[in-house]
PDB file of N, CA and C in Angstrom:
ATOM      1  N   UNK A   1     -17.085  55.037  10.766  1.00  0.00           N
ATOM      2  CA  UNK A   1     -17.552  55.274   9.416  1.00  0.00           C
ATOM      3  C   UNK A   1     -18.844  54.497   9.199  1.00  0.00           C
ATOM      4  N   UNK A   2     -19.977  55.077   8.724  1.00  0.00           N
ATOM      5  CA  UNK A   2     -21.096  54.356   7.904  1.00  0.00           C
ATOM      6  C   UNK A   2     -21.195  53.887   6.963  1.00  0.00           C
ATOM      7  N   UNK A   3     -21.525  52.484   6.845  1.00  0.00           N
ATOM      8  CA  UNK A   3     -21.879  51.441   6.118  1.00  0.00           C
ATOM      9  C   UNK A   3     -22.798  52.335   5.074  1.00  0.00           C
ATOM     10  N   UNK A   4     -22.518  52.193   3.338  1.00  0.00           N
ATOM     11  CA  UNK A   4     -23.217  52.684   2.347  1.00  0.00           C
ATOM     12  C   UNK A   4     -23.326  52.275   1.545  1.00  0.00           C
ATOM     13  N   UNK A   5     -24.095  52.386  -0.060  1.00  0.00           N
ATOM     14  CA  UNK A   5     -23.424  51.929  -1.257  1.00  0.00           C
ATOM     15  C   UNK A   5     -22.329  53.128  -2.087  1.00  0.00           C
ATOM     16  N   UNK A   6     -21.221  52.651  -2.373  1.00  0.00           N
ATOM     17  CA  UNK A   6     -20.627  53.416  -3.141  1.00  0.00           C
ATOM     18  C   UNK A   6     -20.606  53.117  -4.416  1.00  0.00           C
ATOM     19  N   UNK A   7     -21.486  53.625  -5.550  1.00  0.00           N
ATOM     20  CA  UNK A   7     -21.841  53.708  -6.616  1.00  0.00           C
ATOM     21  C   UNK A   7     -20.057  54.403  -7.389  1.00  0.00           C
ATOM     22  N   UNK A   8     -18.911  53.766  -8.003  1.00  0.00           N
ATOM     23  CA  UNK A   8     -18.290  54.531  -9.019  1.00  0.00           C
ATOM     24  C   UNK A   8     -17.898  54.476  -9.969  1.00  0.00           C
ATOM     25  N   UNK A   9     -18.992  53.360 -10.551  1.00  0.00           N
ATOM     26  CA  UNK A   9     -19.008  53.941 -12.005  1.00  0.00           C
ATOM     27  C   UNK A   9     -18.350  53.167 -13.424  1.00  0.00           C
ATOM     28  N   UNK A  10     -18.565  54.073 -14.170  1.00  0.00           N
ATOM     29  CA  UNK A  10     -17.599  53.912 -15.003  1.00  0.00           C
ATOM     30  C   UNK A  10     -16.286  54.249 -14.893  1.00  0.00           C
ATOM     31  N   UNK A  11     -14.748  53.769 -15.899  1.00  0.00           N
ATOM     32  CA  UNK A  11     -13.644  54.576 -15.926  1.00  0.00           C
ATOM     33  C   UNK A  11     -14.156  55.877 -16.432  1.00  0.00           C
ATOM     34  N   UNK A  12     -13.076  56.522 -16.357  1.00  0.00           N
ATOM     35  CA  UNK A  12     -12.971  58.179 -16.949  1.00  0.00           C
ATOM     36  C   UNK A  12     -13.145  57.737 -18.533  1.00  0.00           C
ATOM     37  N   UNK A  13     -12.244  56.802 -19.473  1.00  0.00           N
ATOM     38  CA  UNK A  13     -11.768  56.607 -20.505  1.00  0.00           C
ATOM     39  C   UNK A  13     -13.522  55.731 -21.249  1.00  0.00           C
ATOM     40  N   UNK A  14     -14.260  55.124 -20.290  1.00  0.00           N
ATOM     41  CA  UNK A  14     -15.340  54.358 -21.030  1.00  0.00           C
ATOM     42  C   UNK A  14     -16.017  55.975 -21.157  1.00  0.00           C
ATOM     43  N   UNK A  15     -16.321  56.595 -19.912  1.00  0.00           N
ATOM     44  CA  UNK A  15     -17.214  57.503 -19.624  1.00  0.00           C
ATOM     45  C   UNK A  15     -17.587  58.764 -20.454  1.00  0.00           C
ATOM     46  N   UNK A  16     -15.688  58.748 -21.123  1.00  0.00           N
ATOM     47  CA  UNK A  16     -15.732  60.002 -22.280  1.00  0.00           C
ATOM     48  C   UNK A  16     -16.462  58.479 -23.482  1.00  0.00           C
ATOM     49  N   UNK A  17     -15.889  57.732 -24.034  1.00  0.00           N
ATOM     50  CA  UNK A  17     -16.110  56.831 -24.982  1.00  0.00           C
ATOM     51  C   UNK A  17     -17.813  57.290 -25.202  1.00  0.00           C
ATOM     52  N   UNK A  18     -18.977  57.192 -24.414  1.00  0.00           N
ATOM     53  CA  UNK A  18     -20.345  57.374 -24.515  1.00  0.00           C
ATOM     54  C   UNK A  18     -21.093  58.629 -24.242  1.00  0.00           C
ATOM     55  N   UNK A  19     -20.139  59.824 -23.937  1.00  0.00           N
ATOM     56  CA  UNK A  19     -20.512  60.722 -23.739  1.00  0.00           C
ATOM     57  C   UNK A  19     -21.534  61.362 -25.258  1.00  0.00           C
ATOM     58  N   UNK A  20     -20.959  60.905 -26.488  1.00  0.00           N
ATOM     59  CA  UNK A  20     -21.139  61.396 -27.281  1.00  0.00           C
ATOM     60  C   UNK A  20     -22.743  60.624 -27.999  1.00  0.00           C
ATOM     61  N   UNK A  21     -22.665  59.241 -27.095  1.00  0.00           N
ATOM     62  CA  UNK A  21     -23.813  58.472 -27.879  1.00  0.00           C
ATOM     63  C   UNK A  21     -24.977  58.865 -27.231  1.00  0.00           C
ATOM     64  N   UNK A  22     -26.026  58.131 -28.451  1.00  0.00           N
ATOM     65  CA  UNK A  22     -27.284  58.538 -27.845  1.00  0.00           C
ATOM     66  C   UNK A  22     -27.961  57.282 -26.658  1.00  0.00           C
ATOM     67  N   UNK A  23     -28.222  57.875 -25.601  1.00  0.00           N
ATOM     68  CA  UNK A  23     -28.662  57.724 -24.752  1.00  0.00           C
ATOM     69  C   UNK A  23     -30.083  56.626 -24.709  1.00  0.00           C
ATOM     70  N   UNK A  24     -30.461  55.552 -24.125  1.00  0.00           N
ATOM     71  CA  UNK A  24     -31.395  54.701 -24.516  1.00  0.00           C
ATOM     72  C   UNK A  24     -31.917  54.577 -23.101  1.00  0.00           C
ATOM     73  N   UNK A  25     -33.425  54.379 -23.048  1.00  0.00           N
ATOM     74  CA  UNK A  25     -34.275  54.005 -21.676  1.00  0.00           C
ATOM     75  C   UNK A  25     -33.307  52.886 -21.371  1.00  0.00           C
ATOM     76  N   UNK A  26     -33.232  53.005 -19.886  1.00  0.00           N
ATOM     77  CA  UNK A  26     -32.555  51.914 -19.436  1.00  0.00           C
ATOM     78  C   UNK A  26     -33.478  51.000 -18.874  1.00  0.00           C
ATOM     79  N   UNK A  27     -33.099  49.681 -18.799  1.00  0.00           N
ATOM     80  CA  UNK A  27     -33.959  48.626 -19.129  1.00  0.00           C
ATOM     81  C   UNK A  27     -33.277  47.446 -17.882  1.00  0.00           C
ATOM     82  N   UNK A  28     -32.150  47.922 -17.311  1.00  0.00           N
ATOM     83  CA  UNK A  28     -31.382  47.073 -15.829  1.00  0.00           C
ATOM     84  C   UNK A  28     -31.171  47.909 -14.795  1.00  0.00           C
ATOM     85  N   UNK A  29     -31.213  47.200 -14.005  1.00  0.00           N
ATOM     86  CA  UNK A  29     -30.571  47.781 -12.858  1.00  0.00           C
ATOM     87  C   UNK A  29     -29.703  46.448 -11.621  1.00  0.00           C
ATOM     88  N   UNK A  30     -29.093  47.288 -10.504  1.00  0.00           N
ATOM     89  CA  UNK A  30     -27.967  46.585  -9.534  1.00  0.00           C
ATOM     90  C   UNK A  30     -28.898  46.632  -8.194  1.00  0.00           C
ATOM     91  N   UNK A  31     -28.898  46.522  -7.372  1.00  0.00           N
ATOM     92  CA  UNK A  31     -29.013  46.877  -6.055  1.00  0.00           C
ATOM     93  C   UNK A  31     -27.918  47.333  -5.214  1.00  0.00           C
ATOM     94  N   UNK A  32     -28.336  48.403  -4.126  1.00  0.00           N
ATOM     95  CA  UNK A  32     -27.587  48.446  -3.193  1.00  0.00           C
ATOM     96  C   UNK A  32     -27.496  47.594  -1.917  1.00  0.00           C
ATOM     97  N   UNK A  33     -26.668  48.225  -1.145  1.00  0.00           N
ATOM     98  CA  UNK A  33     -26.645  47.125   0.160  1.00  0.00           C
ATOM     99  C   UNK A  33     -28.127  47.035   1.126  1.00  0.00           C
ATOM    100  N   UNK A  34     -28.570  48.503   0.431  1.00  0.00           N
ATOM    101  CA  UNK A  34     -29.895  48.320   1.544  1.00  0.00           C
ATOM    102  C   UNK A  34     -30.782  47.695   0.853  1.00  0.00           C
ATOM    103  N   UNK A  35     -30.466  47.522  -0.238  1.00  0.00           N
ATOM    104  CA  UNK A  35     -31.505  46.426  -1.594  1.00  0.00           C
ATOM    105  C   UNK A  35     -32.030  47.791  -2.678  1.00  0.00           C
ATOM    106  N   UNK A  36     -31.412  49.042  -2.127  1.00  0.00           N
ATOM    107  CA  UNK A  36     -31.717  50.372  -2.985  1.00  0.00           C
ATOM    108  C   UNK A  36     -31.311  49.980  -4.808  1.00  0.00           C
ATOM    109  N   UNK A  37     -31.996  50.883  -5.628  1.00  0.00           N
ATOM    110  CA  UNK A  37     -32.235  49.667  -7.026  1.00  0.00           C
ATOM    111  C   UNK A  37     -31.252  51.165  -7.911  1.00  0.00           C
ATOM    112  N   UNK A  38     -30.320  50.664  -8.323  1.00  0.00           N
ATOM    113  CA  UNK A  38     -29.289  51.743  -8.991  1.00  0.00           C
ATOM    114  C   UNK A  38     -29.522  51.042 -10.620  1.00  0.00           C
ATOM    115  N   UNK A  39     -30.138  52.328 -11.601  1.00  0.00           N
ATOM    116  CA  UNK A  39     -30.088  52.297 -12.823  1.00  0.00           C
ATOM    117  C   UNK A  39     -28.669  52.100 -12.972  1.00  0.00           C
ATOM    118  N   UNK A  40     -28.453  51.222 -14.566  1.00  0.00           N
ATOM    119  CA  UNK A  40     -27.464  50.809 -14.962  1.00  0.00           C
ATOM    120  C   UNK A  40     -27.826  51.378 -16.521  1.00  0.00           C
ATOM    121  N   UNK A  41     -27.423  51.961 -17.326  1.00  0.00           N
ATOM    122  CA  UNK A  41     -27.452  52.916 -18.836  1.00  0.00           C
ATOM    123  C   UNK A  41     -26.972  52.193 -19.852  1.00  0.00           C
ATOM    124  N   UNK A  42     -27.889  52.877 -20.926  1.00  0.00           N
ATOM    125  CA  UNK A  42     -27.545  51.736 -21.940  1.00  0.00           C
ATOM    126  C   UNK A  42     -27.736  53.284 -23.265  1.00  0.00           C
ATOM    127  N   UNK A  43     -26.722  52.939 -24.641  1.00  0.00           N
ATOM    128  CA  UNK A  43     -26.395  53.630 -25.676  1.00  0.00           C
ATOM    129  C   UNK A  43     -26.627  52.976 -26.452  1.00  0.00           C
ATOM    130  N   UNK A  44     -27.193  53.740 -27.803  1.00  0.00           N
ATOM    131  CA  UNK A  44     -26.888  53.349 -29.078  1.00  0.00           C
ATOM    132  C   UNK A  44     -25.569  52.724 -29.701  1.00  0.00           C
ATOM    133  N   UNK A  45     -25.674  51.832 -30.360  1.00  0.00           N
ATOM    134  CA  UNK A  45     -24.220  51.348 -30.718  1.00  0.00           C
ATOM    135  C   UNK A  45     -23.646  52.695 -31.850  1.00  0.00           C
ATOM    136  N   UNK A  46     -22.414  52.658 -31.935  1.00  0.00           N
ATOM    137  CA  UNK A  46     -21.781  53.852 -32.507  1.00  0.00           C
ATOM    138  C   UNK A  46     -21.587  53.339 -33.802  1.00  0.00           C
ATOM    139  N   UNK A  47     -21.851  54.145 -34.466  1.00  0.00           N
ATOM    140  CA  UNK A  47     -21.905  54.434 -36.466  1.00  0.00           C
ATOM    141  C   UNK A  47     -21.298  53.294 -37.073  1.00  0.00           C
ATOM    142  N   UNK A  48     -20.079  53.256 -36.545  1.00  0.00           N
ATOM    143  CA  UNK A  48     -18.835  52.482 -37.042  1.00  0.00           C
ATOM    144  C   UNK A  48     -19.484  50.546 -36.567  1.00  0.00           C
ATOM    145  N   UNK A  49     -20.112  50.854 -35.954  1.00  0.00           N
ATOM    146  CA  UNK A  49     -20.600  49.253 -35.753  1.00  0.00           C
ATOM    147  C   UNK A  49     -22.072  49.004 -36.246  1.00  0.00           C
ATOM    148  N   UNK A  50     -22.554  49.887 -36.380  1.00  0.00           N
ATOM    149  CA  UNK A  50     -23.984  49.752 -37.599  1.00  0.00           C
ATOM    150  C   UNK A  50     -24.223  49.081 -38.354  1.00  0.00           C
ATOM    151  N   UNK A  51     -24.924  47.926 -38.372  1.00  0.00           N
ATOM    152  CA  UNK A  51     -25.079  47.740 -40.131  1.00  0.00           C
ATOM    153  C   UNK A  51     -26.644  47.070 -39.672  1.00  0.00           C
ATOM    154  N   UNK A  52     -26.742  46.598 -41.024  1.00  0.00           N
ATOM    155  CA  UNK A  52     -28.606  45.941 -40.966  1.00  0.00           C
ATOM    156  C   UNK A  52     -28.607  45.010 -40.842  1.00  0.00           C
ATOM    157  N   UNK A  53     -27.571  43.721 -40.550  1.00  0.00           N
ATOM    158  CA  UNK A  53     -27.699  42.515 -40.098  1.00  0.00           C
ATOM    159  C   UNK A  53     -28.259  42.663 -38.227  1.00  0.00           C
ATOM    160  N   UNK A  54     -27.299  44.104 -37.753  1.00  0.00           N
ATOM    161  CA  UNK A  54     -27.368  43.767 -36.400  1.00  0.00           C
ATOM    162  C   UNK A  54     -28.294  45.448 -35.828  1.00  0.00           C
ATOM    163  N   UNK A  55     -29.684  45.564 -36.288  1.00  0.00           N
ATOM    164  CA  UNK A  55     -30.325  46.749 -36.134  1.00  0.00           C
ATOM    165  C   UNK A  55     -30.756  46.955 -34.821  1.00  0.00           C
ATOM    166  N   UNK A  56     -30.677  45.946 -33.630  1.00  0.00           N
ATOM    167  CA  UNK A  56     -30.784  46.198 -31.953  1.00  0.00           C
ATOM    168  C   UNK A  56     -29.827  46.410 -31.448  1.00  0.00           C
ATOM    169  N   UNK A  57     -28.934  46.339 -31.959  1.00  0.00           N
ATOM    170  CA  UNK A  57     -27.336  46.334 -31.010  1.00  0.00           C
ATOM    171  C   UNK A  57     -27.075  47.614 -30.236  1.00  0.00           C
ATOM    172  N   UNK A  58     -26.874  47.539 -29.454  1.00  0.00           N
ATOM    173  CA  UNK A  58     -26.352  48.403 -28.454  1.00  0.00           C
ATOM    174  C   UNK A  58     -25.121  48.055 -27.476  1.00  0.00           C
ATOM    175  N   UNK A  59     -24.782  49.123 -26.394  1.00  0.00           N
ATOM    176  CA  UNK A  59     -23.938  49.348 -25.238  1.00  0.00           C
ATOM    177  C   UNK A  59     -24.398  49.101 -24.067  1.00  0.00           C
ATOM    178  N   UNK A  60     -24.218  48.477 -23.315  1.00  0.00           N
ATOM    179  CA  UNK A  60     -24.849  48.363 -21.805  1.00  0.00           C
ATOM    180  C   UNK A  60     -23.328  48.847 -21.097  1.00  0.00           C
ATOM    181  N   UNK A  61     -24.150  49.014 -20.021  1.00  0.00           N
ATOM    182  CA  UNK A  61     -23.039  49.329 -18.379  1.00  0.00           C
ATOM    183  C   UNK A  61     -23.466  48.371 -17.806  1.00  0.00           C
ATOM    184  N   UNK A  62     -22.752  47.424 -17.600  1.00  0.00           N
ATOM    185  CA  UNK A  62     -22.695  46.299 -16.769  1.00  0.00           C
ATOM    186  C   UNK A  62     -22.364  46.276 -15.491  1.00  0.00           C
ATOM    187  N   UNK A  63     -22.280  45.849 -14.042  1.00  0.00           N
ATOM    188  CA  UNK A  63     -21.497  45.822 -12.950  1.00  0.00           C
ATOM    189  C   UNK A  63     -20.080  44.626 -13.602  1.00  0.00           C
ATOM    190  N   UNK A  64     -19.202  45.152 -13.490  1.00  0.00           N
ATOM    191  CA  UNK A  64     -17.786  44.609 -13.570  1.00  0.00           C
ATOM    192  C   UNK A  64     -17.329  44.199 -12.197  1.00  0.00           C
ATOM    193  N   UNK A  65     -17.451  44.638 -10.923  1.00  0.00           N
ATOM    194  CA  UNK A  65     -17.050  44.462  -9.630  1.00  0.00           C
ATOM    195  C   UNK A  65     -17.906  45.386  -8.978  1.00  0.00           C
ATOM    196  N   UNK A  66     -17.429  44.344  -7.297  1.00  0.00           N
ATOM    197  CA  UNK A  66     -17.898  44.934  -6.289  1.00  0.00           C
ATOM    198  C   UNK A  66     -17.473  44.490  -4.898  1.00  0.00           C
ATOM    199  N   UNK A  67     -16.353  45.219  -4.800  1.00  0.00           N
ATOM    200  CA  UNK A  67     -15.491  44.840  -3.450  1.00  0.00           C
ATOM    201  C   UNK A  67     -15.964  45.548  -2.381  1.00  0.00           C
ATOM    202  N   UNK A  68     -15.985  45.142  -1.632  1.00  0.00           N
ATOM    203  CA  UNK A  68     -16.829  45.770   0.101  1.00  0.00           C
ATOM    204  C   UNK A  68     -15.569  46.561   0.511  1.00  0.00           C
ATOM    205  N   UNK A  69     -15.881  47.810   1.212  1.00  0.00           N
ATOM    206  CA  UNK A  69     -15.358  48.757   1.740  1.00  0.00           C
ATOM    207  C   UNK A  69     -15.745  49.615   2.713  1.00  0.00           C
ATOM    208  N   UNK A  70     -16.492  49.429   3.331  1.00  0.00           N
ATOM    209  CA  UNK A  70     -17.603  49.993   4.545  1.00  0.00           C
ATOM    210  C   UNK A  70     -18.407  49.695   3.661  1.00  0.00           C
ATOM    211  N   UNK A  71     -18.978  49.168   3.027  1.00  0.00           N
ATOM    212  CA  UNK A  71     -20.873  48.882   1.755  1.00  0.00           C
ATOM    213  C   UNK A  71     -19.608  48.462   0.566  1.00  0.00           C
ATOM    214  N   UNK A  72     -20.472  47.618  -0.700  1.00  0.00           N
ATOM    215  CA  UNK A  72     -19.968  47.432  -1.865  1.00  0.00           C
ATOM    216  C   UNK A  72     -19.839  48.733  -2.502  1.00  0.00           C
ATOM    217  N   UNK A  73     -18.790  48.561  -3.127  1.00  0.00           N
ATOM    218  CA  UNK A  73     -18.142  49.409  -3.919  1.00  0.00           C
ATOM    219  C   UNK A  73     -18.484  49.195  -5.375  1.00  0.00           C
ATOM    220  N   UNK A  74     -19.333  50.051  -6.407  1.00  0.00           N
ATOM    221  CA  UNK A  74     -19.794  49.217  -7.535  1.00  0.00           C
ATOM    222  C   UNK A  74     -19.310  49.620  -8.658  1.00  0.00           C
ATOM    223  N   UNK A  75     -18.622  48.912  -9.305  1.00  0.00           N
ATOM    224  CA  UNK A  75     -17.762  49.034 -10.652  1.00  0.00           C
ATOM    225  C   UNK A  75     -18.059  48.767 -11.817  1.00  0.00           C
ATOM    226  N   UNK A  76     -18.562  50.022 -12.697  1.00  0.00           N
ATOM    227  CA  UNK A  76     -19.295  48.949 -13.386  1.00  0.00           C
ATOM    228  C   UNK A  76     -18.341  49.332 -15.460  1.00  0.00           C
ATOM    229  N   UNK A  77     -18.431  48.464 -16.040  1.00  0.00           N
ATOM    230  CA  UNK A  77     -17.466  48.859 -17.466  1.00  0.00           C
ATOM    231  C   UNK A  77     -19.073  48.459 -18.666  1.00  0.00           C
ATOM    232  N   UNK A  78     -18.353  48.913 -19.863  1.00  0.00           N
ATOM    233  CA  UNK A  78     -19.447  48.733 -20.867  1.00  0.00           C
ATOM    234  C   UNK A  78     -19.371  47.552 -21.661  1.00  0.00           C
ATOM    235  N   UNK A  79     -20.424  47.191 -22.214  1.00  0.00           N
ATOM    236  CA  UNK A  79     -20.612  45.516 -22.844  1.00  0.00           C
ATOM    237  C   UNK A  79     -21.391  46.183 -24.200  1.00  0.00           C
ATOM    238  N   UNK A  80     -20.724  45.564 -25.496  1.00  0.00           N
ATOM    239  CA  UNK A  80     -20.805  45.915 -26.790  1.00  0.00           C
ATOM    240  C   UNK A  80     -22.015  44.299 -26.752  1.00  0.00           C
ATOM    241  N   UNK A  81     -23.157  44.597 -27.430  1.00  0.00           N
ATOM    242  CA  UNK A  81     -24.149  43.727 -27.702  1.00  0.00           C
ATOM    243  C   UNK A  81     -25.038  44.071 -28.860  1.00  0.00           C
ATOM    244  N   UNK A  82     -24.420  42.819 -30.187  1.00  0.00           N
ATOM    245  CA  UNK A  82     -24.094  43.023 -30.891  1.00  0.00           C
ATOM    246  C   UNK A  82     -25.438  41.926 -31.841  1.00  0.00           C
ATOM    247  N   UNK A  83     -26.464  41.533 -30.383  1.00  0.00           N
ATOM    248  CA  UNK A  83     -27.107  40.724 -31.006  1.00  0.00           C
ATOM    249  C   UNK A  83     -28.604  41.518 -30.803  1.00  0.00           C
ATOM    250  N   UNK A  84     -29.653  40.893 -29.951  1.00  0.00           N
ATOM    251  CA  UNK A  84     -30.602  41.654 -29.965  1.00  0.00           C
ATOM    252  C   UNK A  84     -30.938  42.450 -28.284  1.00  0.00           C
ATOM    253  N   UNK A  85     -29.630  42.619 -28.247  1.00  0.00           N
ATOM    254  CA  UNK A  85     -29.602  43.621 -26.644  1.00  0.00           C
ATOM    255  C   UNK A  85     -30.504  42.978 -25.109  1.00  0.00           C
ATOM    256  N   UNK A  86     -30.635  41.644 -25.217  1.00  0.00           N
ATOM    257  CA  UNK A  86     -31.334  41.537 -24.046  1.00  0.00           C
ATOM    258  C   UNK A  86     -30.603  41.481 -22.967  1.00  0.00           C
ATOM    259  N   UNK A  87     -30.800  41.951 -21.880  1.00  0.00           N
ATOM    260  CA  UNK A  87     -29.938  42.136 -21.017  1.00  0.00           C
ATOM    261  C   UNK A  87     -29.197  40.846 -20.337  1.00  0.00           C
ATOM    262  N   UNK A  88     -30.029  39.958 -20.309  1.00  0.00           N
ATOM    263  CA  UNK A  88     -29.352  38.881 -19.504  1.00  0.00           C
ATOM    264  C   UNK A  88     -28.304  37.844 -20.708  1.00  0.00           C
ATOM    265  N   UNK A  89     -28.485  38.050 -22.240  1.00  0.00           N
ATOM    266  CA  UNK A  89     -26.888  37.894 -23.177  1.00  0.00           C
ATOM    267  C   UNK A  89     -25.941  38.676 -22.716  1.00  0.00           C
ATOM    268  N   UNK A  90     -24.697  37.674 -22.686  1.00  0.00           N
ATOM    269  CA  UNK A  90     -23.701  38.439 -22.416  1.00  0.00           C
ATOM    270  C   UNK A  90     -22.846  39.012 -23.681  1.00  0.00           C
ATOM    271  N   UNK A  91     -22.591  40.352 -23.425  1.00  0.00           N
ATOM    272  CA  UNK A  91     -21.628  40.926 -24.914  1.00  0.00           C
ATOM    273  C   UNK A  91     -20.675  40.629 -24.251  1.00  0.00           C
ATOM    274  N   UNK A  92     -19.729  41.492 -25.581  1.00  0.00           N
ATOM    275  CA  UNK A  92     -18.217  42.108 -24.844  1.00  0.00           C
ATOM    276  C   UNK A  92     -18.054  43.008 -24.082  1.00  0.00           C
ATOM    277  N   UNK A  93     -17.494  42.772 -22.928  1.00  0.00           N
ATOM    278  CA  UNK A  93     -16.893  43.565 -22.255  1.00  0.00           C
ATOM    279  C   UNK A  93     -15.751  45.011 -22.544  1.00  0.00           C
ATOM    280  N   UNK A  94     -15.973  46.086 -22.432  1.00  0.00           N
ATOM    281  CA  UNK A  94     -14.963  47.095 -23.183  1.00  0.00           C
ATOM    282  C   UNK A  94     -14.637  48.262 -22.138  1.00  0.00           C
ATOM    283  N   UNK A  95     -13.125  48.594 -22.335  1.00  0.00           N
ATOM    284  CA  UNK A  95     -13.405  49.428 -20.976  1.00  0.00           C
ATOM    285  C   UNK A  95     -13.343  49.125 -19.192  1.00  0.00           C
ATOM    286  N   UNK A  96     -12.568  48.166 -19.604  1.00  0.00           N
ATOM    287  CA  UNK A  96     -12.802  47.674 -17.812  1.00  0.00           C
ATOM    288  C   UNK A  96     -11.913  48.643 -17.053  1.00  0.00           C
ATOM    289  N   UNK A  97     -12.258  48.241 -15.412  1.00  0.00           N
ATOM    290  CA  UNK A  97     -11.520  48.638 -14.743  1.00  0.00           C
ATOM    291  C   UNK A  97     -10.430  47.396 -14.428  1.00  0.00           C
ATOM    292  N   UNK A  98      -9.419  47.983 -14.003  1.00  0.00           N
ATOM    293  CA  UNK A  98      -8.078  47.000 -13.603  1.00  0.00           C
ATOM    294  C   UNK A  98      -7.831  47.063 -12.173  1.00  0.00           C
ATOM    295  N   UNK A  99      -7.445  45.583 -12.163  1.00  0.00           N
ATOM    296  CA  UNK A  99      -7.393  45.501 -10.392  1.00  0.00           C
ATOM    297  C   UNK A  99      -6.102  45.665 -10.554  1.00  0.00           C
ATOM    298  N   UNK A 100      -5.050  46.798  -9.601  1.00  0.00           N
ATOM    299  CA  UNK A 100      -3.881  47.181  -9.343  1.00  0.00           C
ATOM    300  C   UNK A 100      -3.075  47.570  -8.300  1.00  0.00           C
ATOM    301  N   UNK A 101      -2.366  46.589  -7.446  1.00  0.00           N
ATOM    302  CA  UNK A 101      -2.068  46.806  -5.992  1.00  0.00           C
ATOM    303  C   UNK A 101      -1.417  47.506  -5.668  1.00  0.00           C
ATOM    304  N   UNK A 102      -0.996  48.773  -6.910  1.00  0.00           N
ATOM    305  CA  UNK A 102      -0.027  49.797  -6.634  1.00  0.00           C
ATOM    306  C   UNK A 102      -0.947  51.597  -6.484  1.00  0.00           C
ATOM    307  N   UNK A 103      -2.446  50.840  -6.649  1.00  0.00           N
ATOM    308  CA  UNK A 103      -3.221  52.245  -6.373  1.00  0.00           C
ATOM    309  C   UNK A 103      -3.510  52.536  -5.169  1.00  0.00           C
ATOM    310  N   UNK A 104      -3.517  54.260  -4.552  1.00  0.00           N
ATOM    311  CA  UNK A 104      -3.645  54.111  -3.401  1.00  0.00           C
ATOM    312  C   UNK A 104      -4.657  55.351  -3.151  1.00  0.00           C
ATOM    313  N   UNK A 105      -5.256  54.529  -2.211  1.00  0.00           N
ATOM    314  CA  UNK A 105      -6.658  55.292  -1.923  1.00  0.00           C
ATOM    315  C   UNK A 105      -8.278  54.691  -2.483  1.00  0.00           C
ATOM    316  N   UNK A 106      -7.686  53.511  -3.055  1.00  0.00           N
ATOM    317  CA  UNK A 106      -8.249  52.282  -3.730  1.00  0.00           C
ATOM    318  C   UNK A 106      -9.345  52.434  -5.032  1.00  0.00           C
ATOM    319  N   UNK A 107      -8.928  53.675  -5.155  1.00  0.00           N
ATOM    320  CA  UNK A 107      -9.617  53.955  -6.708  1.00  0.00           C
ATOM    321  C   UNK A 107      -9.167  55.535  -7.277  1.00  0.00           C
ATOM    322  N   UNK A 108      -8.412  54.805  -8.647  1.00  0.00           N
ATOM    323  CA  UNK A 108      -7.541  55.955  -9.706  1.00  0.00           C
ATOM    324  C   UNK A 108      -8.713  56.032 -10.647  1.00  0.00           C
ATOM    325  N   UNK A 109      -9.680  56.590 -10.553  1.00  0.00           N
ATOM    326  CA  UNK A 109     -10.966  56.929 -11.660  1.00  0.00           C
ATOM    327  C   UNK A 109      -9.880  57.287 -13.250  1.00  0.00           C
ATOM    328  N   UNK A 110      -9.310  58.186 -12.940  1.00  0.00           N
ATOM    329  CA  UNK A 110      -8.721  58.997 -14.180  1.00  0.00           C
ATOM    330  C   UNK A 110      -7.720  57.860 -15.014  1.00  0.00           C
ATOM    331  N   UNK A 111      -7.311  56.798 -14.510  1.00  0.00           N
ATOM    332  CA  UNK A 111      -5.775  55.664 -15.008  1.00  0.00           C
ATOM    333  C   UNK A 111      -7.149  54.737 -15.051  1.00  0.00           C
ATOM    334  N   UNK A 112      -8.573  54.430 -14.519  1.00  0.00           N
ATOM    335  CA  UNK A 112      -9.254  52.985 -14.639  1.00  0.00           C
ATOM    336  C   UNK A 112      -8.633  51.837 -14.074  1.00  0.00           C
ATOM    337  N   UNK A 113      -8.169  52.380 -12.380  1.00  0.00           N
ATOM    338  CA  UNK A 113      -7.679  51.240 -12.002  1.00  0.00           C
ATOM    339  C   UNK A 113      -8.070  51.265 -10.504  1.00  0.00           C
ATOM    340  N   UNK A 114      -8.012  50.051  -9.339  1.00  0.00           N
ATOM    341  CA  UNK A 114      -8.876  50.418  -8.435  1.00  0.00           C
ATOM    342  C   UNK A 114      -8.077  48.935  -7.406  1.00  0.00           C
ATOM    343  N   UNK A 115      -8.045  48.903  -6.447  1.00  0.00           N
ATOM    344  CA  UNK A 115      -7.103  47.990  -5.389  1.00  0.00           C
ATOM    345  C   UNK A 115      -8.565  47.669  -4.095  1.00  0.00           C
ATOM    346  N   UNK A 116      -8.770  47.219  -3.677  1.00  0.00           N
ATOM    347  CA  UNK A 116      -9.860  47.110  -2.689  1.00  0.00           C
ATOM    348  C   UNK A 116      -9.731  45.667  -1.956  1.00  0.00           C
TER     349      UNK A 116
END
């Protein structure tokens, strides 16, 4: 087998969560194993968290993990940032994936759970 990056993502459950938001230049990125530079996406914060104290706030996709598997495996969940969105503040985390030693095949995309 060849050594790669395996880019997967978000869960299914974050992935619907932002489907609906609006979409923002992304402003981070990860590397791969070959040092290849993988955009990381960033959303408008959603209605319900709006207000005018906090008018930058947004969603980032963060890397959450990255367990080696022939190349890193890259996991990444969403971070609620709630201040003025710079990337290197850390938000909340929302949406993670779960490490679970009862998954097999070492990643349940659809349950957000992943064994490696």
């Amino acid at each position: 087998m060849s050594r790669s990056t395996q880019f997967i993502g978000l869960t299914n459950e974050a992935a619907e969560y932002v489907k609906n938001l609006k979409e923002l230049p992304s402003d981070t990125f990860t590397h791969g194993m070959f040092d290849e530079k993988i955009e990381l996406r960033k959303w408008e914060i959603p209605k319900e968290f709006m207000s005018s104290e906090r008018p930058n706030a947004c969603i980032r996709e963060v890397v959450q993990a990255s367990p080696w598997s022939s190349g890193p495996m890259i996991f990444t969940c969403l971070t609620l940032h709630f201040g003025n969105c710079i990337p290197e503040h850390n938000g909340m985390n929302i949406l993670q994936w779960v490490d679970d030693p009862r998954v097999k095949g070492e990643v349940d995309q659809e349950n957000g759970k992943f064994w490696v």
